[in-house]
C-alpha atoms as a PDB file:
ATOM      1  CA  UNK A   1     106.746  84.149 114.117  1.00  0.00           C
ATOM      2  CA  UNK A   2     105.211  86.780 111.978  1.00  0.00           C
ATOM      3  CA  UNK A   3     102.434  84.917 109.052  1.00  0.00           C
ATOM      4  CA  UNK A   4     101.556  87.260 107.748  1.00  0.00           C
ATOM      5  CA  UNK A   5     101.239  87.478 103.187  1.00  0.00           C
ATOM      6  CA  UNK A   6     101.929  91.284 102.084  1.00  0.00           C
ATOM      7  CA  UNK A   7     101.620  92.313  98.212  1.00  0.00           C
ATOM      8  CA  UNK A   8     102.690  95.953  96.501  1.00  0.00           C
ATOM      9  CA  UNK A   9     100.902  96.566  92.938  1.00  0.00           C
ATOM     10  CA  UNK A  10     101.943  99.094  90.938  1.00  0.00           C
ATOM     11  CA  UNK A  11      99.341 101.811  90.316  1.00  0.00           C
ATOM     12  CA  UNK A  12      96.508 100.084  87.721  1.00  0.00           C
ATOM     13  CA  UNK A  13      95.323  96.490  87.587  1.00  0.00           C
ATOM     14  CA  UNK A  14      95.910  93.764  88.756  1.00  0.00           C
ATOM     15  CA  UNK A  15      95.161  94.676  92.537  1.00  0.00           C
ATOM     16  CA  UNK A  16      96.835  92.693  95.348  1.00  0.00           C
ATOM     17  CA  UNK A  17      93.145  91.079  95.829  1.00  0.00           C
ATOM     18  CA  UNK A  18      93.392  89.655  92.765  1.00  0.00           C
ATOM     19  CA  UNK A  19      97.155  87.862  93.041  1.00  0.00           C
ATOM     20  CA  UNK A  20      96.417  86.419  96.554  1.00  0.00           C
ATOM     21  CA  UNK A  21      94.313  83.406  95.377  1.00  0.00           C
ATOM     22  CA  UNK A  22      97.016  82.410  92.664  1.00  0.00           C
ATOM     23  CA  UNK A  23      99.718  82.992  95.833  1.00  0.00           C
ATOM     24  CA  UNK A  24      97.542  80.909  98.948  1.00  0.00           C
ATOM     25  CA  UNK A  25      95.895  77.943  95.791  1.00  0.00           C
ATOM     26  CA  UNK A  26      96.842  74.454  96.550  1.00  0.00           C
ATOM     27  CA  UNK A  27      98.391  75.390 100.097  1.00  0.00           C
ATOM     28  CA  UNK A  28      95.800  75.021 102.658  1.00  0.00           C
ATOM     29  CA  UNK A  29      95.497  78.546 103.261  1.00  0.00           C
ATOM     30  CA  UNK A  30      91.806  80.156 103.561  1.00  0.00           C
ATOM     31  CA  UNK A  31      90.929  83.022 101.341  1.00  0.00           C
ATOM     32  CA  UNK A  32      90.285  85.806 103.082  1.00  0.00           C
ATOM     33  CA  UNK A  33      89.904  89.949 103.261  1.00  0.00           C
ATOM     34  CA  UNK A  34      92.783  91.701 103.585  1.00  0.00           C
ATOM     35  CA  UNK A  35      93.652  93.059 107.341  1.00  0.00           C
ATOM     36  CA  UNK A  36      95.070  96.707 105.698  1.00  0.00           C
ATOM     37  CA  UNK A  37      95.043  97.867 102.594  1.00  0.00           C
ATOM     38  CA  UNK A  38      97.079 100.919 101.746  1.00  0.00           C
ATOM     39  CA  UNK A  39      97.176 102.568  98.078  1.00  0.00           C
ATOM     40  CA  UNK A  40      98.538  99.283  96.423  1.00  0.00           C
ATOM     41  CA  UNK A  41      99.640  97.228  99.134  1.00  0.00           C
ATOM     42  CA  UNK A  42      97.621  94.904 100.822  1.00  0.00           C
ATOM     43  CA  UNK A  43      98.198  92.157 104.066  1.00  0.00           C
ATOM     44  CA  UNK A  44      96.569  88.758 104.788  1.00  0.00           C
ATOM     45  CA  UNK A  45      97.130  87.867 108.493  1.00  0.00           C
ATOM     46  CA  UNK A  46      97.254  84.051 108.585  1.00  0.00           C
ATOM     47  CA  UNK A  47      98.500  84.322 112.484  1.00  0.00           C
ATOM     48  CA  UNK A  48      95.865  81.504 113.130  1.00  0.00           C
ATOM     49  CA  UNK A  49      98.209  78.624 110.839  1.00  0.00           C
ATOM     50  CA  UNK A  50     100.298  76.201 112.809  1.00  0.00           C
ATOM     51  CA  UNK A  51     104.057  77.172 113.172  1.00  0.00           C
ATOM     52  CA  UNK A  52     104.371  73.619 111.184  1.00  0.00           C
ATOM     53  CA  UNK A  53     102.167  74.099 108.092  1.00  0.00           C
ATOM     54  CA  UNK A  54     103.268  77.804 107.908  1.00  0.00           C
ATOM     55  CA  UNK A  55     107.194  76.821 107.716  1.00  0.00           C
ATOM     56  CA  UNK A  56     106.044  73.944 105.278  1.00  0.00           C
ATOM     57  CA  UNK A  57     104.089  76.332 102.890  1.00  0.00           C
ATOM     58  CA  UNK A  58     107.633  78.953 103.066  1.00  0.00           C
ATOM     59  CA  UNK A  59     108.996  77.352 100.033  1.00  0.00           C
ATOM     60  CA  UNK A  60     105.650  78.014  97.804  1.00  0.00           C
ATOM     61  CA  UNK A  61     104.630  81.192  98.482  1.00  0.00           C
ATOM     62  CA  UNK A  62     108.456  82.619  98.239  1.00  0.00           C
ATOM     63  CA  UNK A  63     108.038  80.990  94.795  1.00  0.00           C
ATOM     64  CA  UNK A  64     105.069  81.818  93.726  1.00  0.00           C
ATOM     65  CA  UNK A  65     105.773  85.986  95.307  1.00  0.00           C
ATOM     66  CA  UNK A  66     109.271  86.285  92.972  1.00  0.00           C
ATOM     67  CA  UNK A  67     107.232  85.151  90.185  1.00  0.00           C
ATOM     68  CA  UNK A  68     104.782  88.084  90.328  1.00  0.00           C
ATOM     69  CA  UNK A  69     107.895  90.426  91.404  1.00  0.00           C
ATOM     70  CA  UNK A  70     109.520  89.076  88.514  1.00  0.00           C
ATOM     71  CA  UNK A  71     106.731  89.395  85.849  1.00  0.00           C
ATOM     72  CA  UNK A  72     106.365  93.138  86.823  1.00  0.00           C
ATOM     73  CA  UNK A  73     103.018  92.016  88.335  1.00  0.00           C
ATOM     74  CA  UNK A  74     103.926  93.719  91.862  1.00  0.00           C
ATOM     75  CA  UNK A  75     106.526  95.910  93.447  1.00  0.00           C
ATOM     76  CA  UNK A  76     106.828  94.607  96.817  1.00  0.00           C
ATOM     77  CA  UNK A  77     105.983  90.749  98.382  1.00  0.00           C
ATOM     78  CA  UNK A  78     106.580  89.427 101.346  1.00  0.00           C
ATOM     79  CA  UNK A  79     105.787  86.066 103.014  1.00  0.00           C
END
């Protein structure tokens, strides 16, 4: 199982770096550097998180990625 958080700005601000605390808050997930960054897309590898808390946490970050998609905030998300 892939756990991995990716995020796709648009050229300007915000940057994926500063979405991802808004994306992991609340869900037990650790802040943490970005494993690649490329132009505006960035990737938090969370391959450390228990099968069980990652499928628990699916729900939330889905929601909380079509939100910024939806706002025009990014251009890409995945979870």
């Amino acid at each position: 199982m892939v756990k991995t958080i990716e995020l796709d700005c648009p050229p300007g601000q915000p940057r994926p770096g500063d979405l991802i605390e808004g994306v992991i808050e609340g869900t037990g997930l650790p802040l943490k550097e970005a494993k690649s960054r490329f132009f505006g897309c960035s990737c938090w590898d969370y391959s450390e998180v228990p099968d069980e808390q990652w499928k628990k946490i699916q729900p939330i970050l889905k929601e909380r990625i079509v939100s910024l998609y939806n706002r025009g905030l990014i251009r890409y998300g995945s979870w």
